[in-house]
Every structure is written in C-alpha cells, then in structure tokens.
C-alpha atoms as a PDB file:
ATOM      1  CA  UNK A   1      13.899  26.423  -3.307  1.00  0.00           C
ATOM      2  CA  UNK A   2      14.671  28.721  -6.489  1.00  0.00           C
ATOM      3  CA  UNK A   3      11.791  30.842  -7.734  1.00  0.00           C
ATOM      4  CA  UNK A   4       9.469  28.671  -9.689  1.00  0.00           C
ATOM      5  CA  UNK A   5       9.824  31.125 -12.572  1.00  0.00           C
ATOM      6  CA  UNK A   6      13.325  31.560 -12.835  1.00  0.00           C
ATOM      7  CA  UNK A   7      12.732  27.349 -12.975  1.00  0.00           C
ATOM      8  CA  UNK A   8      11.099  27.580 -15.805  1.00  0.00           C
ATOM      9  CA  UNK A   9      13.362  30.125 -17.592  1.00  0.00           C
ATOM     10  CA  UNK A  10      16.010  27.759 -16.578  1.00  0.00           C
ATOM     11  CA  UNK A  11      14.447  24.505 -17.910  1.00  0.00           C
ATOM     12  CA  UNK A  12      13.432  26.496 -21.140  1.00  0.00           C
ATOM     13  CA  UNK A  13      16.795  27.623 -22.458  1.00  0.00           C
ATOM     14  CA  UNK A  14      18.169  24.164 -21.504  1.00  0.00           C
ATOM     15  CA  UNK A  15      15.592  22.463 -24.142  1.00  0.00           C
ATOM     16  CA  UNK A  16      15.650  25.662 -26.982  1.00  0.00           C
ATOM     17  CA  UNK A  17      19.395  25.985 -26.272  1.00  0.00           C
ATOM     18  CA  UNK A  18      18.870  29.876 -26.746  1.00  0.00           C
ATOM     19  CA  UNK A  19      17.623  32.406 -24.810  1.00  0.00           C
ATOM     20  CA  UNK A  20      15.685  34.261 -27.614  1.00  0.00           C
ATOM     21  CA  UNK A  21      13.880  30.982 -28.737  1.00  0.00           C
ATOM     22  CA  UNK A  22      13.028  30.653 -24.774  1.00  0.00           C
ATOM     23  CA  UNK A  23      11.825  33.645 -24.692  1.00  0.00           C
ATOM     24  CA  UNK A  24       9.907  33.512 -27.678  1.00  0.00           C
ATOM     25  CA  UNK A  25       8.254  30.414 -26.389  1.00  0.00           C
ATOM     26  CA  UNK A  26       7.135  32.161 -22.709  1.00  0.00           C
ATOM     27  CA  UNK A  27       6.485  35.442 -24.537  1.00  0.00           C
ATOM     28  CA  UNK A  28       8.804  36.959 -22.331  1.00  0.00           C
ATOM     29  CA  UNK A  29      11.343  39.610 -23.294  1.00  0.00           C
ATOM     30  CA  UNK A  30      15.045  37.480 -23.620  1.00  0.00           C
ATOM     31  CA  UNK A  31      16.503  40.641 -22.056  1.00  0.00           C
ATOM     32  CA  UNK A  32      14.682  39.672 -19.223  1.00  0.00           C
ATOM     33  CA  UNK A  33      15.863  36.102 -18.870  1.00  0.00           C
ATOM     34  CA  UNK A  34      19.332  36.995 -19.623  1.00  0.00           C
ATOM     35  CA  UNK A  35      19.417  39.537 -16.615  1.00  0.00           C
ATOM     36  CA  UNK A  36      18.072  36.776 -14.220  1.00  0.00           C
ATOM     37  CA  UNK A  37      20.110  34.013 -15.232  1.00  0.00           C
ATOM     38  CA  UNK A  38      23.450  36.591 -14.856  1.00  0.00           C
ATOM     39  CA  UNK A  39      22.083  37.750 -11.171  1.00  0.00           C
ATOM     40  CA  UNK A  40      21.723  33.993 -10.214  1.00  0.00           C
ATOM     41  CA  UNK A  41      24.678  33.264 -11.690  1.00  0.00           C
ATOM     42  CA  UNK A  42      26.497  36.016  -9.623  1.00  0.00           C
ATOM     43  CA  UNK A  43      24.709  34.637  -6.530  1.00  0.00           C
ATOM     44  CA  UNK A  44      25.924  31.502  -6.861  1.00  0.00           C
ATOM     45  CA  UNK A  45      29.484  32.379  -8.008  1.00  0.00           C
ATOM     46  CA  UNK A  46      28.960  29.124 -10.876  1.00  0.00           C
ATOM     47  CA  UNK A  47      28.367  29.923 -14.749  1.00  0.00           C
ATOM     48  CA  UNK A  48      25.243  27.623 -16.004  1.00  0.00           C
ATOM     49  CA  UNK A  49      25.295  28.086 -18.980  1.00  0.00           C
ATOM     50  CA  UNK A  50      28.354  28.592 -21.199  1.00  0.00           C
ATOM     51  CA  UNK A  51      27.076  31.125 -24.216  1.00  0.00           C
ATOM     52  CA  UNK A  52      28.307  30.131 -27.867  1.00  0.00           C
ATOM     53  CA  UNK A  53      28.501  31.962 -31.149  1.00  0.00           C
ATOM     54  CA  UNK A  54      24.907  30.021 -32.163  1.00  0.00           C
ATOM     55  CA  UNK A  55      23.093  29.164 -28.812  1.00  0.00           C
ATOM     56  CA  UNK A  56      23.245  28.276 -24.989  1.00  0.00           C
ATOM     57  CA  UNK A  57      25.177  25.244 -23.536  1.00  0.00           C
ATOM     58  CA  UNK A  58      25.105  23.871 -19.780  1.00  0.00           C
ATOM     59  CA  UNK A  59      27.759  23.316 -17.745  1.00  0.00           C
ATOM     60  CA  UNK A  60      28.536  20.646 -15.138  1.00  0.00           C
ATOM     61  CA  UNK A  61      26.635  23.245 -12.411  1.00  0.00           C
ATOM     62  CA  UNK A  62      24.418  24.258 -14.893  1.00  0.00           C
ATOM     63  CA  UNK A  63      23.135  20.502 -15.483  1.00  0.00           C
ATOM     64  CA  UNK A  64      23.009  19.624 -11.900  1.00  0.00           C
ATOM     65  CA  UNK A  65      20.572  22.820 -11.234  1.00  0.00           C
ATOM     66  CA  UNK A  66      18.432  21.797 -14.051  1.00  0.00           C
ATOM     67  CA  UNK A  67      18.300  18.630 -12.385  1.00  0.00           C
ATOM     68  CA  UNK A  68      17.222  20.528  -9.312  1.00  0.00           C
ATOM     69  CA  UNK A  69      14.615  22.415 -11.016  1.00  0.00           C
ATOM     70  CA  UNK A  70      13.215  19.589 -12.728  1.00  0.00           C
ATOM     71  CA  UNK A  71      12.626  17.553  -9.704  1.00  0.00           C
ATOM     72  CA  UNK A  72      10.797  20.963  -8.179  1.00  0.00           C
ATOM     73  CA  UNK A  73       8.747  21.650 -11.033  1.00  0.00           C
ATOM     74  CA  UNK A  74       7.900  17.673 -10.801  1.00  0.00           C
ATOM     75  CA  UNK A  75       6.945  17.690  -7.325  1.00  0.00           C
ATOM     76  CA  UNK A  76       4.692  20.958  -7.213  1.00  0.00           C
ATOM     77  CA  UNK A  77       3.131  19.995 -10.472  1.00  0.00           C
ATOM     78  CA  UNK A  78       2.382  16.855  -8.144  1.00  0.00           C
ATOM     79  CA  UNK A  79       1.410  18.389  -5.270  1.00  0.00           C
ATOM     80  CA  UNK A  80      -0.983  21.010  -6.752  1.00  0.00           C
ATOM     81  CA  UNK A  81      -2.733  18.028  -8.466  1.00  0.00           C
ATOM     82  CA  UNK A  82      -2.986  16.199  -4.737  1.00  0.00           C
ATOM     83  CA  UNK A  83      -4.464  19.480  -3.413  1.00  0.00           C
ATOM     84  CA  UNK A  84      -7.329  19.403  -6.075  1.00  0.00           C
ATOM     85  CA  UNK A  85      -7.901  15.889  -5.464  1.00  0.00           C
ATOM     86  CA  UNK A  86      -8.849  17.318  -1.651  1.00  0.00           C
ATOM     87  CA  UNK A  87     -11.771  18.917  -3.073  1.00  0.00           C
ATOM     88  CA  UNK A  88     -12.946  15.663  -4.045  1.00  0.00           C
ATOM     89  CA  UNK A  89     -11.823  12.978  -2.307  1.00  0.00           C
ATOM     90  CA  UNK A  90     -13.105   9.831  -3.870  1.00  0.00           C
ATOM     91  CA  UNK A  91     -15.204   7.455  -1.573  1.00  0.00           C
ATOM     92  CA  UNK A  92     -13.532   4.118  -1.000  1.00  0.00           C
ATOM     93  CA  UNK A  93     -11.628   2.294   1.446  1.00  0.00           C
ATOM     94  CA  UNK A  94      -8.041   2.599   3.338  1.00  0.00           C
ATOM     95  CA  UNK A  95      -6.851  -0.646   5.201  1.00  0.00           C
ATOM     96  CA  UNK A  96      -3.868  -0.838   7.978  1.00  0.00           C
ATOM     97  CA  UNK A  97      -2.818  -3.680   8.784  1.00  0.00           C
ATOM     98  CA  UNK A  98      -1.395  -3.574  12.544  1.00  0.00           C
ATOM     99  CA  UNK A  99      -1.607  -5.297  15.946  1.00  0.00           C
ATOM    100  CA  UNK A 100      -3.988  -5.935  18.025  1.00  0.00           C
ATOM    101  CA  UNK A 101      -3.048  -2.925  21.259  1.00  0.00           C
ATOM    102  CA  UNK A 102      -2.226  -0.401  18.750  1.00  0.00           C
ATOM    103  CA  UNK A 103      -5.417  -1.329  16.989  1.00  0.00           C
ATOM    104  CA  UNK A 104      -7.684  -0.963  19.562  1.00  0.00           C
ATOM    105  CA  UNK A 105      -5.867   2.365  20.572  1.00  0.00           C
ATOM    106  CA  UNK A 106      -3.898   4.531  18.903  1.00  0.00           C
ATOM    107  CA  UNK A 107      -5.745   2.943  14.940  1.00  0.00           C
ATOM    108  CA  UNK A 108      -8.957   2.991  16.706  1.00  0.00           C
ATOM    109  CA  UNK A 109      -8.284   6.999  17.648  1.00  0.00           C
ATOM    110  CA  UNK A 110      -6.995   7.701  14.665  1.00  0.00           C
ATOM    111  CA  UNK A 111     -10.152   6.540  12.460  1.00  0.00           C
ATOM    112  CA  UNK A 112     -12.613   8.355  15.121  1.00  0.00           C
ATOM    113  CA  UNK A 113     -10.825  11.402  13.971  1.00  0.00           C
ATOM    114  CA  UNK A 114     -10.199  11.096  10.033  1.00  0.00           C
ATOM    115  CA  UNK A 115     -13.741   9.388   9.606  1.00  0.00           C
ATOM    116  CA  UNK A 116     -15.669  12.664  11.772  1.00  0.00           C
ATOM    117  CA  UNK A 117     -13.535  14.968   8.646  1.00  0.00           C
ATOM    118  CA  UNK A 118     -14.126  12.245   5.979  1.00  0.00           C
ATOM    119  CA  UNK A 119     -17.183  10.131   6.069  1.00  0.00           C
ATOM    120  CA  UNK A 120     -17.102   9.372   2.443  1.00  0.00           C
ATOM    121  CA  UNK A 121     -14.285   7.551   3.165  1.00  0.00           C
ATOM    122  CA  UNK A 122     -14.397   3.611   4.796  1.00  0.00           C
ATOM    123  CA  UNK A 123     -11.580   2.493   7.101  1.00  0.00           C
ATOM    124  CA  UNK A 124     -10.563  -1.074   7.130  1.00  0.00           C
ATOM    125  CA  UNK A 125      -8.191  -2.161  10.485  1.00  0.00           C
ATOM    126  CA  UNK A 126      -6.743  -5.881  10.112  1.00  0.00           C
ATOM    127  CA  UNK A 127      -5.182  -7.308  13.140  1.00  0.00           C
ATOM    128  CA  UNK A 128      -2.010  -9.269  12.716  1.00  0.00           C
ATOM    129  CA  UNK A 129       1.313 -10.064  13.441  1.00  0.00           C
ATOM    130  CA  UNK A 130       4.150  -8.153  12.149  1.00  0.00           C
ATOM    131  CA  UNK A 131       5.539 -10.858  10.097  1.00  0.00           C
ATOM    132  CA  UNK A 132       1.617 -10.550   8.065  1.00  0.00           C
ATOM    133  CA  UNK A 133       1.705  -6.856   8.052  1.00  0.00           C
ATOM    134  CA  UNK A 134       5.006  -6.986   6.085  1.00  0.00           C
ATOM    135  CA  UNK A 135       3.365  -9.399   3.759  1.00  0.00           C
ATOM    136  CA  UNK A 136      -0.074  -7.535   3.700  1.00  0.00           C
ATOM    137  CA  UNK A 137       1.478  -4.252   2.787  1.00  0.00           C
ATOM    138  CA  UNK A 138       4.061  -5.998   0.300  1.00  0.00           C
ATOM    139  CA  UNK A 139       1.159  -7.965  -1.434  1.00  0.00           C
ATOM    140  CA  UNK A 140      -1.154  -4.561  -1.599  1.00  0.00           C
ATOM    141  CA  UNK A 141      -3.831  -5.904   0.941  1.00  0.00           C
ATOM    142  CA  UNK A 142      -3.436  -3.262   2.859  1.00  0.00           C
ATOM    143  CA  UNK A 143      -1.777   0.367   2.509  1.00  0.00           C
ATOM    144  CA  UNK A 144      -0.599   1.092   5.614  1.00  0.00           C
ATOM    145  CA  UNK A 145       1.395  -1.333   8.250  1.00  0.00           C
ATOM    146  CA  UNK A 146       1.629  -0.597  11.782  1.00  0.00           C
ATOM    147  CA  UNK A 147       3.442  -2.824  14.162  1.00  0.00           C
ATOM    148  CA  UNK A 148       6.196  -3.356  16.566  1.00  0.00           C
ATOM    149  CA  UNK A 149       9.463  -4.744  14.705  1.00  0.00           C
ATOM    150  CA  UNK A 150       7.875  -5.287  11.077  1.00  0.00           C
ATOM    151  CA  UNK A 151      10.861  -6.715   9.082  1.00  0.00           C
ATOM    152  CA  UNK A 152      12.802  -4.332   6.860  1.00  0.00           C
ATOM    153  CA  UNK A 153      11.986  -4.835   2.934  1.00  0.00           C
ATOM    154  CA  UNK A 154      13.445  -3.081   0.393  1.00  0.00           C
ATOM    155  CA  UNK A 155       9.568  -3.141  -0.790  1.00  0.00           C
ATOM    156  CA  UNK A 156       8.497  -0.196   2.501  1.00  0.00           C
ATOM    157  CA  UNK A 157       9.181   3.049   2.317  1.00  0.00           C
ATOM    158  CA  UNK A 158       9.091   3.646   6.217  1.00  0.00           C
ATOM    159  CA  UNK A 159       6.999   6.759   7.033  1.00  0.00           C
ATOM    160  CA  UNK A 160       7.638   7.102  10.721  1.00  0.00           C
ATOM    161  CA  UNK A 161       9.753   4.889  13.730  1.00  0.00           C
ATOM    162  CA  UNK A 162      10.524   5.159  17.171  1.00  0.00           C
ATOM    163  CA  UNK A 163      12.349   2.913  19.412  1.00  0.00           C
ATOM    164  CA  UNK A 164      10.074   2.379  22.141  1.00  0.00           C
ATOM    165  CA  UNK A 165      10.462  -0.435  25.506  1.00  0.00           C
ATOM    166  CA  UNK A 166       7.907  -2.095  27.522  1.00  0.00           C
ATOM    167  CA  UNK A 167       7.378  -0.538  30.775  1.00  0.00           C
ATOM    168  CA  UNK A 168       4.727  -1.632  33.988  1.00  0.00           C
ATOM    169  CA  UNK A 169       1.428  -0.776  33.245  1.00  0.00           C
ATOM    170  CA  UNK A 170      -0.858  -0.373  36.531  1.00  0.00           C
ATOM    171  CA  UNK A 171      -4.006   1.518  38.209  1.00  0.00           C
ATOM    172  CA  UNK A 172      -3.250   5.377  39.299  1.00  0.00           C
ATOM    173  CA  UNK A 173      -4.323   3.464  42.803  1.00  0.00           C
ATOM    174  CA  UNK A 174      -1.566   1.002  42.878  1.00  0.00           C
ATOM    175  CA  UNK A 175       0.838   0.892  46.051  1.00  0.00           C
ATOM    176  CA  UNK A 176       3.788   1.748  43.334  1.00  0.00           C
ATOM    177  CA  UNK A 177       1.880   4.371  40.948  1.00  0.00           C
ATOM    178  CA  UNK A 178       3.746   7.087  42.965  1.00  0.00           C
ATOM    179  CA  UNK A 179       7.323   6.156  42.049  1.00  0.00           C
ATOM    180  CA  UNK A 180       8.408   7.781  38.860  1.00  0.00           C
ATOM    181  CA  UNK A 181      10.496   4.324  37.839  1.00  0.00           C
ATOM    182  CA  UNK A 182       9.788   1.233  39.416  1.00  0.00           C
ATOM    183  CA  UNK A 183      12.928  -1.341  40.388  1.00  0.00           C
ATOM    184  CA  UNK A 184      12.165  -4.349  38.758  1.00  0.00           C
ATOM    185  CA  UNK A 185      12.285  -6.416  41.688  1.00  0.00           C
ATOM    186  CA  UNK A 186       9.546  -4.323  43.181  1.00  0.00           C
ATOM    187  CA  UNK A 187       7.320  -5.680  40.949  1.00  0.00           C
ATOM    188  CA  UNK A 188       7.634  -9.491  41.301  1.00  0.00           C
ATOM    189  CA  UNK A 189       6.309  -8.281  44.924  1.00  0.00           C
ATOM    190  CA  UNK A 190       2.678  -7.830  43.029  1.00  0.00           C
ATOM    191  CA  UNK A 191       0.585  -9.845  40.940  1.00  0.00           C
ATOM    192  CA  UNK A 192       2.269 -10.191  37.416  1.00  0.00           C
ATOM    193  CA  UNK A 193       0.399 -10.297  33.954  1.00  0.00           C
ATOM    194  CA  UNK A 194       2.455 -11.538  31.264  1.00  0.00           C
ATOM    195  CA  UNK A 195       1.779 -12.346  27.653  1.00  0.00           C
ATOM    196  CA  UNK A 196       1.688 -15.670  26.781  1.00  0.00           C
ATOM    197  CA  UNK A 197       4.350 -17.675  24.348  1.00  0.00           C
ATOM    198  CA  UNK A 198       2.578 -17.033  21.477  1.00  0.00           C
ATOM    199  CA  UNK A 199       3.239 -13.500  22.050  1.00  0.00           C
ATOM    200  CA  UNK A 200       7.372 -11.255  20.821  1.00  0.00           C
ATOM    201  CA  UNK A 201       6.630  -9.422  24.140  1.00  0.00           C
ATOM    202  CA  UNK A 202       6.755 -12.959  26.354  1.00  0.00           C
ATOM    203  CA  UNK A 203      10.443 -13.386  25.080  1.00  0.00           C
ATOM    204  CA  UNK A 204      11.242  -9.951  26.157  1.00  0.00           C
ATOM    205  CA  UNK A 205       9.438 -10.200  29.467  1.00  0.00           C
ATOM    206  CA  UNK A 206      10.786 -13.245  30.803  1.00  0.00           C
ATOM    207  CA  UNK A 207      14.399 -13.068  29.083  1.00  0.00           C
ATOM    208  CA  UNK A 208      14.376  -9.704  31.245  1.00  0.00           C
ATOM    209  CA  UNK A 209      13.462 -10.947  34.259  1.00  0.00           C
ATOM    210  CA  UNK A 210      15.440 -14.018  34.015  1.00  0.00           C
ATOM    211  CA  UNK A 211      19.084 -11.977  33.396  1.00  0.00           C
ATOM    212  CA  UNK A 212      18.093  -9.739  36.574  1.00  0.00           C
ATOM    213  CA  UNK A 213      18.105 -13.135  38.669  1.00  0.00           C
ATOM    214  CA  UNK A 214      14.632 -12.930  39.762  1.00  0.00           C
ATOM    215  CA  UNK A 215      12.476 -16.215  39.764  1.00  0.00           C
ATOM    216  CA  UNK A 216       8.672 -14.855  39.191  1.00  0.00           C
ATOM    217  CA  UNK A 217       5.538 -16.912  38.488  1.00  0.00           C
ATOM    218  CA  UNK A 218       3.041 -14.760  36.904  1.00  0.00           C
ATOM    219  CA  UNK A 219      -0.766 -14.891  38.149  1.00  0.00           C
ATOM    220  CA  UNK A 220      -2.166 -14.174  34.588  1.00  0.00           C
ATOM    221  CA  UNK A 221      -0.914 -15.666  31.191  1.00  0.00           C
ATOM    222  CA  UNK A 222      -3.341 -13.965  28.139  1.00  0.00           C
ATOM    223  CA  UNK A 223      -2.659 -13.393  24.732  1.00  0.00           C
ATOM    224  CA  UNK A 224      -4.962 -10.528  24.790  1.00  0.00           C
ATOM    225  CA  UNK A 225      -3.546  -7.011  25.352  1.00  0.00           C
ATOM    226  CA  UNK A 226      -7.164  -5.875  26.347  1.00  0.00           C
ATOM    227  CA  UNK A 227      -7.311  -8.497  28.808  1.00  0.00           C
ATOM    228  CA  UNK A 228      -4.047  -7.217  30.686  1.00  0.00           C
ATOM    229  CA  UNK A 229      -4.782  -3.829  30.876  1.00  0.00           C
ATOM    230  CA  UNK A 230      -8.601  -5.007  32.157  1.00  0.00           C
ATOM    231  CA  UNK A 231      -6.280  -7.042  34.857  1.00  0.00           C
ATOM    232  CA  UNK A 232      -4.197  -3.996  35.139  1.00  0.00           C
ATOM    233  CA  UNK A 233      -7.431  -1.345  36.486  1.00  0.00           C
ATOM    234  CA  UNK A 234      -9.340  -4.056  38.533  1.00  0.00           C
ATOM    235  CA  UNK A 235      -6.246  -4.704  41.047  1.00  0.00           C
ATOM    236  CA  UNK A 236      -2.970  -4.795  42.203  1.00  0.00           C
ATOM    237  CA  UNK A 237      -1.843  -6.293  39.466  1.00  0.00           C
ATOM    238  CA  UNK A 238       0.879  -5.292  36.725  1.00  0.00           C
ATOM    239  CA  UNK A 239       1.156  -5.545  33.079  1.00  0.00           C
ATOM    240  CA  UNK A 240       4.178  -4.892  30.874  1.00  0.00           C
ATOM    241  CA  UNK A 241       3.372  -3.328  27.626  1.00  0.00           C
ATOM    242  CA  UNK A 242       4.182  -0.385  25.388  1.00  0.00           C
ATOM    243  CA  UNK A 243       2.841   2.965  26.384  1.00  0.00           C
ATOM    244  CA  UNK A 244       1.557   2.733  22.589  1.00  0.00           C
ATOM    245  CA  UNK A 245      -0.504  -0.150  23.406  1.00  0.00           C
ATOM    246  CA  UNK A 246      -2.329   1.377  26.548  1.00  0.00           C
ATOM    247  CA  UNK A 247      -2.557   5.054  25.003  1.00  0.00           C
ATOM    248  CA  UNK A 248      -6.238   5.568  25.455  1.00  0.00           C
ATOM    249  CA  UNK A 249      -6.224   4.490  29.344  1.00  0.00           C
ATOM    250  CA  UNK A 250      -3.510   6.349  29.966  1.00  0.00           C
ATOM    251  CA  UNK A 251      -5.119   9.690  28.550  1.00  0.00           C
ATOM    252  CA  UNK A 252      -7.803   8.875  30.109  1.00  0.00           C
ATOM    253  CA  UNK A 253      -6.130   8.223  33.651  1.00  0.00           C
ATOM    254  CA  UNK A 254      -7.488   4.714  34.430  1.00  0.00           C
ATOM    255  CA  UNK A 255      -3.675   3.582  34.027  1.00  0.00           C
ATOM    256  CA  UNK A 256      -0.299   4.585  34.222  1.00  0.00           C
ATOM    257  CA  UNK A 257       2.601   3.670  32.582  1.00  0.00           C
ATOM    258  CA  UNK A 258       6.052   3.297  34.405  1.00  0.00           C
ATOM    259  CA  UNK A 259       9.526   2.633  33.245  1.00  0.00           C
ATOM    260  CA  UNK A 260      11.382   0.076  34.684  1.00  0.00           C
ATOM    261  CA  UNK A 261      14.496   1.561  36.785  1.00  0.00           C
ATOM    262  CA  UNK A 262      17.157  -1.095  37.072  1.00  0.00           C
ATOM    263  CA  UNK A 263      16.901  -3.084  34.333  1.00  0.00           C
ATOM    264  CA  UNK A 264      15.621  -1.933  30.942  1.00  0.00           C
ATOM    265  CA  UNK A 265      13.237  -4.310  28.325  1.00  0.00           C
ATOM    266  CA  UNK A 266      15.285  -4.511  25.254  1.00  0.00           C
ATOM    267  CA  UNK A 267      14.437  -1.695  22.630  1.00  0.00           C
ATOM    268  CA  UNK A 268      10.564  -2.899  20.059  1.00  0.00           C
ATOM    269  CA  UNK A 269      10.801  -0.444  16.750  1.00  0.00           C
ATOM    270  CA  UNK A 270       6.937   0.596  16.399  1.00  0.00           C
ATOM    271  CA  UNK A 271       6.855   1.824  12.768  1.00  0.00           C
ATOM    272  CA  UNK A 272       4.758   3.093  10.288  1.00  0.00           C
ATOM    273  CA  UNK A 273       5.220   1.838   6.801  1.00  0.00           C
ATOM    274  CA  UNK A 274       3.605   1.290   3.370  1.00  0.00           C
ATOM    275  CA  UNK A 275       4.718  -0.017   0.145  1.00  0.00           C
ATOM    276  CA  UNK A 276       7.428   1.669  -1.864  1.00  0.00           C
ATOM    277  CA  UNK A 277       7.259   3.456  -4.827  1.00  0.00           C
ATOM    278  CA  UNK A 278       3.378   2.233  -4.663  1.00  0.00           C
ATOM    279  CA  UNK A 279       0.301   5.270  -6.097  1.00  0.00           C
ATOM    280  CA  UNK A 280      -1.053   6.304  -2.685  1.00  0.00           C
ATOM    281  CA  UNK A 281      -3.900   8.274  -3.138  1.00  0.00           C
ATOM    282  CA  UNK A 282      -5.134  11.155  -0.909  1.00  0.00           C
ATOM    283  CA  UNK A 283      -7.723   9.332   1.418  1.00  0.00           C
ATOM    284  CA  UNK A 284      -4.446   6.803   1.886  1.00  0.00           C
ATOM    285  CA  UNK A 285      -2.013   9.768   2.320  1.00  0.00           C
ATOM    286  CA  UNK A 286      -4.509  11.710   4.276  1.00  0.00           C
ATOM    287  CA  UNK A 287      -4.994   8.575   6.820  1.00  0.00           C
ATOM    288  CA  UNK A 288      -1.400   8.174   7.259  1.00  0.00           C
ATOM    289  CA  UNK A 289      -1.154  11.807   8.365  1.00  0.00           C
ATOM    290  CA  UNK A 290      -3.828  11.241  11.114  1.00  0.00           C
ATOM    291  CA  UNK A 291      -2.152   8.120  12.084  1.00  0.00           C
ATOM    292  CA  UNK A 292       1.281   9.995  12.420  1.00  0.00           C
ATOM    293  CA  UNK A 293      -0.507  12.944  14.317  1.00  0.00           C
ATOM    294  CA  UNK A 294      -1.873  10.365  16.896  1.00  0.00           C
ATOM    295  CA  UNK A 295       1.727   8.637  17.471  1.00  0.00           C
ATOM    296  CA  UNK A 296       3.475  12.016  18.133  1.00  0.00           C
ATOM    297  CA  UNK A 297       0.460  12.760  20.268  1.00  0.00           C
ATOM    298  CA  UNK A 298       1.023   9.669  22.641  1.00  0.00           C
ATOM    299  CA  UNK A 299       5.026  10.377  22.633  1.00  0.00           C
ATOM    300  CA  UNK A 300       4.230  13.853  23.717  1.00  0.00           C
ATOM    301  CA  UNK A 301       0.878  12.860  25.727  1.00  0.00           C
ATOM    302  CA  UNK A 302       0.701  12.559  30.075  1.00  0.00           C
ATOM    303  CA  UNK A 303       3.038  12.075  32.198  1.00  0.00           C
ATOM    304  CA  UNK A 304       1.440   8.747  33.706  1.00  0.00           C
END
C-alpha cells in the first residue's frame, strides 16, 4: 500500500487539477508534491498525471491509482472508525444461526471465550437446519450462519469454508482406537450409531456403506448428535460424524476421531457466512473472529 500521504497528495491534485491549488489546500509547499509525484512516477515507470499549460490532467494509470488510493483512504478511514468503536462496544445481542453439533461445540466454545472478554455483549445460538440458516441470515434474524452445506446465495458473503468428511467417532478404549484409519468393513464388526432419516448425514452414511457392498443394521438410530457421541464413550460402539461436531470430546480425550481408510464419506462444506453487503457492527465482527479462531483451532487441534 502507497504512503497514506502521498494518497492524499494524489487525490488532491486530481480534484484541484493543479498542484499549487493542492498545495494551497494541505498547506504544503507544491515543490514538495511535485518532487513526490515525479519520484513515484519514476518508480513506477507510468506518468499520472499529464501537466498542461493551465493545470494537471490524469492519465489512464494515473486514474486507475486514484482509484487505488481512494479505495485505501476509504477503508482506513473505515477501519480507524471500527477501532474507536472497540473502546465502546455497545451492549446488545449477536445471533448465529447453526446446527445442532457445532452448536453445542465449537458455538458453545466460541461464546465461553468472546463473552469472558465482552460481557456487555449477549449471544444468541439458534439451532437449525442449513436450509433455515440460509433463510435466517438472508432475512436478518440472525448475523452469522454456521452449518454444513448452507446453499450458496448471491445474498452471503462467505467468511470462511472447509471441505470436511465424516469419519468414526469412538472411545480412546475402543478395540480399533489404535489404528490411524479404520477399513470400513471393520466397523460393521461393532455396534453402529447412525443418524436417523431426518438427518443430510443418514444419506451419506448409508449411501456409503451401501456402494462398498456391506449390508449393516445399525444398533442406534437418533437424531441427536449428543446422543451418539454419549453412545460413542459408554461402549463399543461407533458414530460417524464430523470432527467439527465432536470438537470438545476430542480435546478433551473422551473420543477420537478416525478417518475411514477404504472408502471415503463424500465431501460436507462447513462454512461460515453472513449477509452481504449487510452493516456488521463490531460485537458482530468481533464474534465472527472468535468463531473463525475456534474452527482453525479444531483443524489444527489433536491428533485423535
């Protein structure tokens, strides 16, 4: 980025079309302004400004760097304002809409963290599928949207993605815990939790199992992640789920998260979105920082 003063002198003889009126208006010697705008001229090996018998005109690279230095000016001016707000941050309320494992783990982390910095502000979690978080965030219920394949809208401005895949989710005791990938065939051997039909992640459970040839029945049918991963630590059972949706166990050790060896789960994108071109104001902009910080925490986090 160009020096914010040589910005200004920039921006300055493009609207006086001289460099003496510029100068006369930022009390600065024209000399002065001349000698910069010739030295960046030089460095850039363009002329900006073509110099007439009564004033200054741009040329094409002249009005594509005032361009540039309009934009800059824009966003500092912008940012310095967001900086102040800091100092004050208004009491109120943020809500995220998102689903119900990443609510209970990575959302629920998140908010422990931003609300022990910022207690005047309230945190509002909505649990939902990711069909109603597009909608939420659209409508401005909420103002952020966290969820596993949230339909693209020209209305999101997408703040952060991955392409994740289920994997087996099981106790640090479990007879296959050791193995770094598990075969999936291995684990039709065990006790099986799967989500139930109301849930994306039964479609990509049994579509997966069903093109590897191998005929399961599952013990457990829930439509509660809590409920598998609670099946998951009291046995020999296995759950299938996104190491985003188990992030807290898993830090904590209680269970481990496997990929599958032989035959992958097709790809979930777990994004982070909120409404385009929408005012998001520093508690909201704050919150989605914390939220992003916890999400590259759990892609870098344990091994199990």
């Amino acid at each position: 980025m160009l020096h914010s003063r040589l910005l200004l002198y920039i921006d300055e003889v493009a609207r006086c079309g001289s460099i003496r009126a510029a100068g006369a208006r930022l009390h600065v010697a024209p000399s002065a302004i001349n000698r910069q705008l010739l030295l960046l001229e030089k460095e850039l090996g363009e002329k900006l400004f073509e110099r007439m018998p009564r004033g200054m005109r741009l040329t094409p690279a002249g009005e594509l760097l005032l361009a540039h230095a309009r934009r800059t000016m824009r966003d500092y001016r912008e940012a310095v304002s967001a900086m102040r707000d800091l100092h004050a941050l208004p009491s109120g309320e943020v809500a995220i809409a998102t689903m119900t494992g990443l609510a209970s783990g990575v959302v629920a982390a998140a908010t422990a963290s931003f609300r022990a910095r910022y207690p005047e502000v309230r945190i509002s979690i909505r649990v939902m599928s990711s069909h109603d978080i597009l909608r939420a965030v659209q409508n401005g219920e909420a103002d952020l949207g966290l969820g596993f394949n949230v339909p693209p809208s020209p209305q999101l401005e997408t703040c952060w993605q991955l392409a994740t895949r289920l994997g087996a989710v099981l106790a640090p005791t479990h007879p296959l815990a050791p193995m770094e990938t598990i075969p999936l065939a291995r684990c039709a051997a065990h006790p099986l939790v799967f989500a139930d039909r109301s849930m994306t992640i039964h479609g990509i459970i049994a579509d997966t199992f069903n093109e590897a040839g191998i005929k399961v029945e599952p013990a457990f049918r829930t439509n509660s992640i809590e409920t598998m991963k609670k099946l998951a630590v009291s046995g020999d059972a296995i759950a299938f789920l996104s190491k985003f949706d188990m992030a807290e166990e898993r830090q904590s050790g209680i269970l481990v998260f496997r990929p599958v060896r032989d035959r992958a789960f097709s790809n979930n994108i777990l994004a982070l979105v909120r409404r385009e071109g929408h005012g998001h104001g520093p508690a909201g902009l704050l919150f989605a920082e914390e939220v992003l910080g916890t999400l590259e925490s759990v892609v870098r986090g344990p091994v199990g």
